[in-house]
C-alpha atoms as a PDB file:
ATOM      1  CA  UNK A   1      98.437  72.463  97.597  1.00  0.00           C
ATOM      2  CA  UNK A   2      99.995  75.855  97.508  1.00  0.00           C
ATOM      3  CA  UNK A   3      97.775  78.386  96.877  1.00  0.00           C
ATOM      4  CA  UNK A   4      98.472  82.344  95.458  1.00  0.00           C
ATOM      5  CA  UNK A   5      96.084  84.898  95.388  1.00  0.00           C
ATOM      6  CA  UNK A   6      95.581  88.563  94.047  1.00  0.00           C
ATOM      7  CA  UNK A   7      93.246  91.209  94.307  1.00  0.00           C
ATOM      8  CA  UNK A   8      91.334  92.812  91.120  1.00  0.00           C
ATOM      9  CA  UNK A   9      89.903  95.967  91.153  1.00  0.00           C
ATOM     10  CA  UNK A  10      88.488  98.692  88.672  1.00  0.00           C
ATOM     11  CA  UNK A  11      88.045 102.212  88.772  1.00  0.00           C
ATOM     12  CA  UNK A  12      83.911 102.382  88.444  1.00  0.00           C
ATOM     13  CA  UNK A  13      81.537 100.213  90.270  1.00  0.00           C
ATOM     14  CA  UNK A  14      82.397  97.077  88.027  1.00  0.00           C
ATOM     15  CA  UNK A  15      81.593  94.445  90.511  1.00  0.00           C
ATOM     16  CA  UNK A  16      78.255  96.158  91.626  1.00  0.00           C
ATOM     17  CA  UNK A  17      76.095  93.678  89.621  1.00  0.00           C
ATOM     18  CA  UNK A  18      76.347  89.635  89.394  1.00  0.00           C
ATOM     19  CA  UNK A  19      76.345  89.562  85.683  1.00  0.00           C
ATOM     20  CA  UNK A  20      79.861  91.394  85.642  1.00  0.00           C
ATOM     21  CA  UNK A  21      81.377  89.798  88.406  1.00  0.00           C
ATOM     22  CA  UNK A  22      80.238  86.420  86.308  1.00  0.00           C
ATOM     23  CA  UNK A  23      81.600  87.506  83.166  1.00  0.00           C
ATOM     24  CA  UNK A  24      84.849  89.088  84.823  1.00  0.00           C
ATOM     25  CA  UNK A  25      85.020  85.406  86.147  1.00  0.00           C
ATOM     26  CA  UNK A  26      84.442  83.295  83.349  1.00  0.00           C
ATOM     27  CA  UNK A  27      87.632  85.040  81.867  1.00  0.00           C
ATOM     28  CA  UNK A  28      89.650  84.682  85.263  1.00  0.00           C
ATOM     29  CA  UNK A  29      88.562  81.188  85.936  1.00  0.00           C
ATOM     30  CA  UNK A  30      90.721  80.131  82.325  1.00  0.00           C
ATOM     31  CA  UNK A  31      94.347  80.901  84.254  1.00  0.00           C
ATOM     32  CA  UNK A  32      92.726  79.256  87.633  1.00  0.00           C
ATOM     33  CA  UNK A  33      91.114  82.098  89.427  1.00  0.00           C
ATOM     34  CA  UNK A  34      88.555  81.787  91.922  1.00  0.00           C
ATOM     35  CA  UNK A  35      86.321  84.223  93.448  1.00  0.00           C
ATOM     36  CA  UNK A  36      87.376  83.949  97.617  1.00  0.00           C
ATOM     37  CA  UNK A  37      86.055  87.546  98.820  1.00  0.00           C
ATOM     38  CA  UNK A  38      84.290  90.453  97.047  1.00  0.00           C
ATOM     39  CA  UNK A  39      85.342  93.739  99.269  1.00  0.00           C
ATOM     40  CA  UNK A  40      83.329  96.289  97.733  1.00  0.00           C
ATOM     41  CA  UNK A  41      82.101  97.249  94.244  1.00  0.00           C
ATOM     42  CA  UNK A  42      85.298  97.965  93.198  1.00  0.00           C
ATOM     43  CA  UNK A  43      87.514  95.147  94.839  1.00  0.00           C
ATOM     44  CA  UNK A  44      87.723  91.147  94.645  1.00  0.00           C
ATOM     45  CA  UNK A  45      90.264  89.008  96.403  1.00  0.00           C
ATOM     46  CA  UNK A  46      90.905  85.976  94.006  1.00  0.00           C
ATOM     47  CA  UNK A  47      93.040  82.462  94.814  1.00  0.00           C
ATOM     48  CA  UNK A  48      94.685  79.854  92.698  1.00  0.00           C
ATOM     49  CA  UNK A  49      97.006  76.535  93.077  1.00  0.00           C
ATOM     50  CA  UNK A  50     100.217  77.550  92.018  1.00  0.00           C
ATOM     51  CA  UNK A  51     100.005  74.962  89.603  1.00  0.00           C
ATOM     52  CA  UNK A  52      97.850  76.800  86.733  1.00  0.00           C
ATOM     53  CA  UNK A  53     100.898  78.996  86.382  1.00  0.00           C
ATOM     54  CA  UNK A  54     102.437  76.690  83.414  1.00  0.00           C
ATOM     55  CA  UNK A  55      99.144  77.801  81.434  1.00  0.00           C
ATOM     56  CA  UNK A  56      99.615  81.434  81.887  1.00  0.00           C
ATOM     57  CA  UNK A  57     101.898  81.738  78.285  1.00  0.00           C
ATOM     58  CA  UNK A  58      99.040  80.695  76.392  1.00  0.00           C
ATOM     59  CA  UNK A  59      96.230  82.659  77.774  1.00  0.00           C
ATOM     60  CA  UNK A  60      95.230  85.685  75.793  1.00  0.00           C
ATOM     61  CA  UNK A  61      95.566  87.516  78.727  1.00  0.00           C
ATOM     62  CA  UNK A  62      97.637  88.762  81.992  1.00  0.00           C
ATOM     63  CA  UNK A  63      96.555  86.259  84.485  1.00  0.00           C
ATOM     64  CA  UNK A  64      98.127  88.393  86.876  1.00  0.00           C
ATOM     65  CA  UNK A  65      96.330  91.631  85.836  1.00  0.00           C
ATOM     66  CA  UNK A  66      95.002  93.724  88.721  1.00  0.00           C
ATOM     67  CA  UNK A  67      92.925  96.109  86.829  1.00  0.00           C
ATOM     68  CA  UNK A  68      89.613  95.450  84.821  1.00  0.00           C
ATOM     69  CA  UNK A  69      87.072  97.735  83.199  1.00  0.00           C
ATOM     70  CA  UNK A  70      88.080 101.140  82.271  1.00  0.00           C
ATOM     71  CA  UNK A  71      91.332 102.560  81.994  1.00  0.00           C
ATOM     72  CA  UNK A  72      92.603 104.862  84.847  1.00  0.00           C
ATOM     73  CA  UNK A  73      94.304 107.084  82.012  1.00  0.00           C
ATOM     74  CA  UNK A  74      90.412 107.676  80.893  1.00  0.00           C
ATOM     75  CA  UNK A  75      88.287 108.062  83.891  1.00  0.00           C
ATOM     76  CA  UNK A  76      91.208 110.462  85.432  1.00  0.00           C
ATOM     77  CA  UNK A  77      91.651 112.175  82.013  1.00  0.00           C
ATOM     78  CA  UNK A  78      87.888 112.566  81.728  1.00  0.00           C
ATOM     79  CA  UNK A  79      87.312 114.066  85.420  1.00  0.00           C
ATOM     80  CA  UNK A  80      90.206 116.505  85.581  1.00  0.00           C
ATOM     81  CA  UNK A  81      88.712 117.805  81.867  1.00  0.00           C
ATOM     82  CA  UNK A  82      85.861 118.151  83.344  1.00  0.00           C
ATOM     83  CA  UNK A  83      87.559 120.291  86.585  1.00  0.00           C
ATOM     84  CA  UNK A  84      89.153 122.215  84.199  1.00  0.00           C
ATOM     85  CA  UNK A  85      85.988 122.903  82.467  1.00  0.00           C
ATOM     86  CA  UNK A  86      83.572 123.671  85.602  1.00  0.00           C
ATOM     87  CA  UNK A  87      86.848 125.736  87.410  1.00  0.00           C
ATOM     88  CA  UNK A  88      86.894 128.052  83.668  1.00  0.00           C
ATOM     89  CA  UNK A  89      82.737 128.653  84.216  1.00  0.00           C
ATOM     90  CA  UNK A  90      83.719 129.821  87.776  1.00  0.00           C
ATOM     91  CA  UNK A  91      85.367 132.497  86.384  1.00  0.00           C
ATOM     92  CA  UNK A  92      84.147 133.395  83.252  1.00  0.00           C
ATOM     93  CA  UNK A  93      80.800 133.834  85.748  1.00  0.00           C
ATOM     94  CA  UNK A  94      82.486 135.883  88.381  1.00  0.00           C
ATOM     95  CA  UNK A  95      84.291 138.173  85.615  1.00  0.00           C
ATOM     96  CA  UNK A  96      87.612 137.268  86.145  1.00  0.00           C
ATOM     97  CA  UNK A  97      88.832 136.369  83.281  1.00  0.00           C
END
């Protein structure tokens, strides 16, 4: 038995509860995936036999995905906004601008 493995991880706290680790898993278990290690609320190492690769072309998904939850384009996009916004209220409240 060969085995692979990958880690997944996600920008917010995804993995802080069991009921999204369970649901993140019921969708990894269909290309093989198995939980091995959960690192933090943001991190899971995952293994598989090399063999479930010959399903991979007809899951609905990348079984090799690294990222779950929300985008990084959003929460990055959101939080510099938000710099932007709090950096402006600096300065309109000091006068300079």
């Amino acid at each position: 038995m060969e085995l692979e493995y990958k880690v997944v991880q996600s920008t917010t706290p995804l993995f802080a509860t069991s009921k999204k680790i369970d649901e993140i898993m019921a969708e990894e278990s269909k290309a093989g995936w198995q939980l091995v290690e959960k690192f933090d609320n943001y991190k899971m190492r995952l293994q598989r036999d090399v063999s479930h690769r010959g399903n991979d072309k007809n899951l609905a998904f990348d079984a090799y995905r690294s990222q779950v939850g929300v985008n990084n384009f959003i929460v990055y996009g959101i939080t510099a906004a938000v710099t932007v916004g709090v950096v402006y209220a600096i300065f309109v409240l000091v006068g300079a601008v």
